[in-house]
N, C-alpha and C. Protein backbone atom coordinates (compact mmCIF):
# COMPACT_ATOMS: atom_id res chain seq x y z
N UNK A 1 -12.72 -17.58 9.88
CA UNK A 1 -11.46 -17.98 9.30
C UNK A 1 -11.47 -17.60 7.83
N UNK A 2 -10.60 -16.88 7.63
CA UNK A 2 -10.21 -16.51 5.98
C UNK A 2 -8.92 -16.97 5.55
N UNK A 3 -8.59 -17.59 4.46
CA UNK A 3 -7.47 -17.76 3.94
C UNK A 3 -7.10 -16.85 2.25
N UNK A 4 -6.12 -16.75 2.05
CA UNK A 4 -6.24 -15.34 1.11
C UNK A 4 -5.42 -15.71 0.15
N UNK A 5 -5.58 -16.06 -1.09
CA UNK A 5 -4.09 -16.35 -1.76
C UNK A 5 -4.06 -14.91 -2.46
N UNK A 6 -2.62 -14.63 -2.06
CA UNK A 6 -2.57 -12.84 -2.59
C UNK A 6 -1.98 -13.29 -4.02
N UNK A 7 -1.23 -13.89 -4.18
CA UNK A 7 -0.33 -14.15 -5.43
C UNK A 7 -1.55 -14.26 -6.99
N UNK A 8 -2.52 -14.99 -6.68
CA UNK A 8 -3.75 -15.00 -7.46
C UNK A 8 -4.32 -13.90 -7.60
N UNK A 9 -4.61 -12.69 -6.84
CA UNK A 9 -5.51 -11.81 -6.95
C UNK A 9 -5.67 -10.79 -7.90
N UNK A 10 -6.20 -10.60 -8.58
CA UNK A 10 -6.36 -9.11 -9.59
C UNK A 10 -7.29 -8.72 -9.65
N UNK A 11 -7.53 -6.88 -9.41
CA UNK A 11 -8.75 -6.64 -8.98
C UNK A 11 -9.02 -6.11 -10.40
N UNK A 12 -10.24 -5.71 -10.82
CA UNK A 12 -10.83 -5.00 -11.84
C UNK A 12 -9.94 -3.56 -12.10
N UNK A 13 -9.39 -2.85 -11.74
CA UNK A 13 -8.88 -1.40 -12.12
C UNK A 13 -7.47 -1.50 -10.70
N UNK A 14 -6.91 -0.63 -11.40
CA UNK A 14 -5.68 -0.37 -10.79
C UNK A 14 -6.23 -0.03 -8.80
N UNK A 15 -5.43 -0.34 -7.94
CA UNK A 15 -5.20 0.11 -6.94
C UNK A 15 -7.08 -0.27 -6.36
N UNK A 16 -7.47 -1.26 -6.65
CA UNK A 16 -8.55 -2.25 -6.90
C UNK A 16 -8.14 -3.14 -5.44
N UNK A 17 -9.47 -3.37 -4.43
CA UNK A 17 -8.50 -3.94 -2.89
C UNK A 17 -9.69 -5.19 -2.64
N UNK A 18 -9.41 -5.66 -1.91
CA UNK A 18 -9.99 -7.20 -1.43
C UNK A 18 -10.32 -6.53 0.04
N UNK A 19 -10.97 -6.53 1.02
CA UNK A 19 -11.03 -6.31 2.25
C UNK A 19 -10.76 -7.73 2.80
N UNK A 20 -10.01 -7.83 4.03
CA UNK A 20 -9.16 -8.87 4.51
C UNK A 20 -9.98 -8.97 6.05
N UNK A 21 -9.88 -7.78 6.68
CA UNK A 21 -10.44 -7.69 8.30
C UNK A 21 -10.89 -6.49 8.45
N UNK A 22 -11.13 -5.94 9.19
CA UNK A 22 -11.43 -4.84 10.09
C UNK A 22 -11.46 -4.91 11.74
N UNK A 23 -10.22 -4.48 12.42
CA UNK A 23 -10.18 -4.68 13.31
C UNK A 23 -10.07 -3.98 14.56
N UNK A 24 -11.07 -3.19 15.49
CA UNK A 24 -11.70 -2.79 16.11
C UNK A 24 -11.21 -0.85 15.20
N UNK A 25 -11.41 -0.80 13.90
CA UNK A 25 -10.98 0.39 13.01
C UNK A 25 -9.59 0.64 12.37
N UNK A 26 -9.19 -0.59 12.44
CA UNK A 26 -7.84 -0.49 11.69
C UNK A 26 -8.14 -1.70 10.34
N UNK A 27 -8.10 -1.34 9.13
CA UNK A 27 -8.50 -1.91 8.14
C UNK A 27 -7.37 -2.76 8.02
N UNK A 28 -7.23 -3.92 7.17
CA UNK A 28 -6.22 -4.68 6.35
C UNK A 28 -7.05 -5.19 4.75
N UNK A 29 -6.31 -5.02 3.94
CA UNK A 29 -6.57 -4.98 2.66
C UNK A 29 -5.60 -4.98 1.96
N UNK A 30 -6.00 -6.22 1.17
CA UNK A 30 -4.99 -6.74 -0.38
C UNK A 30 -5.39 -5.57 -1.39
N UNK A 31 -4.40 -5.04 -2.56
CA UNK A 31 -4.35 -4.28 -3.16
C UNK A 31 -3.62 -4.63 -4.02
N UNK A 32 -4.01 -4.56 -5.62
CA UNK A 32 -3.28 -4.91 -6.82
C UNK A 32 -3.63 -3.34 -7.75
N UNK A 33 -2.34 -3.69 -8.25
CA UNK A 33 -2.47 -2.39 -9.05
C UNK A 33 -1.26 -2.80 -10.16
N UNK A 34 -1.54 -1.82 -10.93
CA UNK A 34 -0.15 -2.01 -12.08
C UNK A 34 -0.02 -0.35 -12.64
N UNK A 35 -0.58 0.75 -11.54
CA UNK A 35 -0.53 2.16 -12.05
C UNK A 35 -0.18 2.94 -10.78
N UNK A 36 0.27 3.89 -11.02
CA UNK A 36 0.61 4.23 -9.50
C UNK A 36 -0.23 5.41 -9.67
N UNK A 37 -0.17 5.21 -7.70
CA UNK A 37 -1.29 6.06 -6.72
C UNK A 37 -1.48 7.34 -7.53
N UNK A 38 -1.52 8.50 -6.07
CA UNK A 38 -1.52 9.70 -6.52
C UNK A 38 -0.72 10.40 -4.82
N UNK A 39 -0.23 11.58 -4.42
CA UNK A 39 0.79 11.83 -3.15
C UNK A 39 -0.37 11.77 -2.51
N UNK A 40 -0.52 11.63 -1.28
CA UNK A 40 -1.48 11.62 -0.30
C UNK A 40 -0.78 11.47 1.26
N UNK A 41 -1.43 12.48 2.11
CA UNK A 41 -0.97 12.12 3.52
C UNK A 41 -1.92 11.25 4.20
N UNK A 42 -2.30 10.04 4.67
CA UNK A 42 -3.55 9.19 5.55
C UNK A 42 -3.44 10.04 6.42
N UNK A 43 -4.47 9.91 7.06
CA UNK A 43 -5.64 10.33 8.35
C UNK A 43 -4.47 10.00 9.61
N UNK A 44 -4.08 8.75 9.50
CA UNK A 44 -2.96 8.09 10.62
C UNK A 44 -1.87 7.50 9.78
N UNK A 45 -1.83 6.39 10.69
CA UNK A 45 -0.50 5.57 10.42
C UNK A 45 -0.93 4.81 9.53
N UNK A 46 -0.03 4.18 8.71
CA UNK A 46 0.37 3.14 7.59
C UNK A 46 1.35 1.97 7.25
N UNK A 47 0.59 1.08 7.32
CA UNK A 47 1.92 -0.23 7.15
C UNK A 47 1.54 -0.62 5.74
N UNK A 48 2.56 -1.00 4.73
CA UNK A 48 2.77 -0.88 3.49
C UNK A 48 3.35 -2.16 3.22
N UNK A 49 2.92 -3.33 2.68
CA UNK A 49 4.01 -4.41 2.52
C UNK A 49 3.52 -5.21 1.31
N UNK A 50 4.99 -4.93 0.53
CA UNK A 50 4.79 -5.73 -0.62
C UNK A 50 5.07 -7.10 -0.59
N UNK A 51 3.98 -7.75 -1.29
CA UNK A 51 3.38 -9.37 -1.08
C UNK A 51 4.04 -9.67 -2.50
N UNK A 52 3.90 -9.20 -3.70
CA UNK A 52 4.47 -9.72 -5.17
C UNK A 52 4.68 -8.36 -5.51
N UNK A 53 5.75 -8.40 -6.53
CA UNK A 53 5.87 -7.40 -7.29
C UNK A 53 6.97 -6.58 -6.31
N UNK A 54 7.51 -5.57 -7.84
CA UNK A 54 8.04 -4.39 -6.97
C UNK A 54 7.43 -3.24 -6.76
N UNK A 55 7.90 -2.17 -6.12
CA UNK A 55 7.26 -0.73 -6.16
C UNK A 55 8.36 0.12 -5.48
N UNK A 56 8.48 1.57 -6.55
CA UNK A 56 8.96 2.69 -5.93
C UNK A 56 8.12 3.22 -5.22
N UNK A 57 8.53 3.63 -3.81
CA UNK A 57 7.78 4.63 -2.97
C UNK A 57 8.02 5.94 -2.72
N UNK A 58 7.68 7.05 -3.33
CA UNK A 58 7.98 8.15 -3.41
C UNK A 58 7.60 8.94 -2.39
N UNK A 59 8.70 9.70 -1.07
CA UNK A 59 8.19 9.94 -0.05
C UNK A 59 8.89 11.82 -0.04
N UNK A 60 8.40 12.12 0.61
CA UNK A 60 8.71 13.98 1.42
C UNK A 60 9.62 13.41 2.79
N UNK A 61 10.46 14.33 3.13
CA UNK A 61 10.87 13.78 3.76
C UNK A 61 11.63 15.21 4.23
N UNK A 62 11.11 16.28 5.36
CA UNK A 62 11.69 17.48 5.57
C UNK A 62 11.93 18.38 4.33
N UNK A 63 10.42 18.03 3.53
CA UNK A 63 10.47 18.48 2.02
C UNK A 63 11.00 18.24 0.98
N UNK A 64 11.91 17.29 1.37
CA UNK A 64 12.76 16.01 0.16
C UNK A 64 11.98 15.19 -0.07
N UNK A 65 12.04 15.42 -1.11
CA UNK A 65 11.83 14.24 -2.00
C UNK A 65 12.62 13.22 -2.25
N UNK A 66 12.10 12.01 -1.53
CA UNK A 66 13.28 10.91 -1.63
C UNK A 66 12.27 9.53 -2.78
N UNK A 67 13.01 8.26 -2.73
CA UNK A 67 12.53 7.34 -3.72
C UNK A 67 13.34 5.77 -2.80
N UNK A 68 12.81 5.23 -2.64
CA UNK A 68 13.37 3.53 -2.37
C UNK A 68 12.50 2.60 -3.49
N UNK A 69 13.14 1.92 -3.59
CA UNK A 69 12.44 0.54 -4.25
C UNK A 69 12.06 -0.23 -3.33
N UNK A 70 10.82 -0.87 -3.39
CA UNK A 70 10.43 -2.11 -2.49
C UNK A 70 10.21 -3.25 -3.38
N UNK A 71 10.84 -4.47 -2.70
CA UNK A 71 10.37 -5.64 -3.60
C UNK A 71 10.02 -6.56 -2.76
N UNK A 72 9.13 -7.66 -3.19
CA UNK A 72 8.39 -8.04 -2.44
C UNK A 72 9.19 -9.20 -1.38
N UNK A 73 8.10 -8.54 -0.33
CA UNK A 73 8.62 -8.72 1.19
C UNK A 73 8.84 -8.22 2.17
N UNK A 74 9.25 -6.35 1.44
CA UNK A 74 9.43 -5.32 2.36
C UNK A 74 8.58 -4.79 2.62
N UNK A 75 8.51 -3.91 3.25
CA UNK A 75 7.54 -2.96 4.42
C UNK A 75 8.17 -1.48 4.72
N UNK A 76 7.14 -0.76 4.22
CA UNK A 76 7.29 0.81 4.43
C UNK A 76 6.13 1.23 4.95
N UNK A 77 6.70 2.21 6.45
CA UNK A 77 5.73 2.36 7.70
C UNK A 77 5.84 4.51 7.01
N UNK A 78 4.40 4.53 7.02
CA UNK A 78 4.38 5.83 6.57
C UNK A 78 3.78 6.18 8.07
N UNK A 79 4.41 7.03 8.76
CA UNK A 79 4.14 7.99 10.30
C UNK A 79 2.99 9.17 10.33
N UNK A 80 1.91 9.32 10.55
CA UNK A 80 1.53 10.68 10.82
C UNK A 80 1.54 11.88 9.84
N UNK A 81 1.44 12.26 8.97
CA UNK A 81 1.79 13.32 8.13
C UNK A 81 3.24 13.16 6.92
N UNK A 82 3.20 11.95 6.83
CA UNK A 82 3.83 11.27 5.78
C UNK A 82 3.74 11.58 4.39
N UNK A 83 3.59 12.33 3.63
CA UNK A 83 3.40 12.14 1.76
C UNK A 83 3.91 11.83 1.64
N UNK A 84 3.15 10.40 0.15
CA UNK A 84 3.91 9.59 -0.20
C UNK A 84 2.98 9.09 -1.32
N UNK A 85 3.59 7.95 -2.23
CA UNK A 85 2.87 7.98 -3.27
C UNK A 85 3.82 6.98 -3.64
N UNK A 86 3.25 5.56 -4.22
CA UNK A 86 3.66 4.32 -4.55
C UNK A 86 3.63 4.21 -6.17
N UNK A 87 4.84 3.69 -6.82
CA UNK A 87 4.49 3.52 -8.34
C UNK A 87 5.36 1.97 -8.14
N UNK A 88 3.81 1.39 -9.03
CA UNK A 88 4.49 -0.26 -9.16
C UNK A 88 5.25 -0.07 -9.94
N UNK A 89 6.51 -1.37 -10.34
CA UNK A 89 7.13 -1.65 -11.49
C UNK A 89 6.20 -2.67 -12.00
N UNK A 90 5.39 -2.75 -13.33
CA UNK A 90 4.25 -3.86 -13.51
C UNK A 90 3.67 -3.75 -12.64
N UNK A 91 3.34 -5.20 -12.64
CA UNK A 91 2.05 -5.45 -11.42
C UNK A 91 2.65 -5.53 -10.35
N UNK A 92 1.55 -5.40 -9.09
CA UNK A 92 2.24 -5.51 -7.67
C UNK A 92 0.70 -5.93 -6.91
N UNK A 93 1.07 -6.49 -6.08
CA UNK A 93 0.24 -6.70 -4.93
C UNK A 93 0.71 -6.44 -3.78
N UNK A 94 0.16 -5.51 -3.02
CA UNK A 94 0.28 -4.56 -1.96
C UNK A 94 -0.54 -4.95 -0.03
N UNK A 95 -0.48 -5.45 0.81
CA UNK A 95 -1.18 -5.48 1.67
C UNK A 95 -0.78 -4.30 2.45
N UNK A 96 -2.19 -3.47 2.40
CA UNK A 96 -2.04 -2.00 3.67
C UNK A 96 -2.94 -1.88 4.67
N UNK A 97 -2.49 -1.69 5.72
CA UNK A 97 -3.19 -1.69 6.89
C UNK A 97 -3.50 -0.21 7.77
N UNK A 98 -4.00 0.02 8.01
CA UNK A 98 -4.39 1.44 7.77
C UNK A 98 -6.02 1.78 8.80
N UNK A 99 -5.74 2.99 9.41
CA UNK A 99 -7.47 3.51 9.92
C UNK A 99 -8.51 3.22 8.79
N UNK A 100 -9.63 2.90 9.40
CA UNK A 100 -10.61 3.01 8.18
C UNK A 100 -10.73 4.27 7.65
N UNK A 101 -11.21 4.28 6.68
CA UNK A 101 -11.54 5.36 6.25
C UNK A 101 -10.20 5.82 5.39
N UNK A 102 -9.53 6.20 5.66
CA UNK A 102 -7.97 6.69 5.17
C UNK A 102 -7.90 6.97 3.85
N UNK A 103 -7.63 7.57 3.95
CA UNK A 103 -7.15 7.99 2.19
C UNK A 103 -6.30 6.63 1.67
């Protein structure tokens, strides 16, 4: 049994993660940051959900370049060959769930 207060958490350096589970290779992990990522496609799939804070998610999209805001609560599912690349507004705390390993 783990209980997690995400709202408390700050890791040492940007995009800085807590490991939460590992579950039979699908990771879950808290993530605080106040700098954004860098574009990256994961290995697989991606569930993205902001816990505090906001964040632009900067995605490709049939080679568009598109932009949404997420604020916390929402959820952005990156598919298979997705680029994409998250910039907090301030701080944010992020829970992503994801293959191990994953970029």
């Amino acid at each position: 049994m783990k209980i997690v207060r995400s709202k408390t958490f700050r890791a040492e350096r940007a995009w800085g993660a807590l490991d939460i589970a590992n579950m039979n290779g699908v990771t879950t992990r808290l993530h605080w940051t106040d700098q954004p990522y860098r574009w990256h496609v994961n290995d697989g799939e991606e569930v993205f959900a902001v816990l505090d804070g906001e964040v632009d998610m900067h995605y490709r999209e049939n080679g568009v370049a598109q932009r949404v805001r997420l604020q916390t609560g929402d959820v952005f599912f990156a598919g298979v060959g997705c680029e994409h690349v998250a910039h907090p507004i301030g701080e944010a705390r992020i829970l992503v769930v994801e293959k191990e390993g994953s970029v």
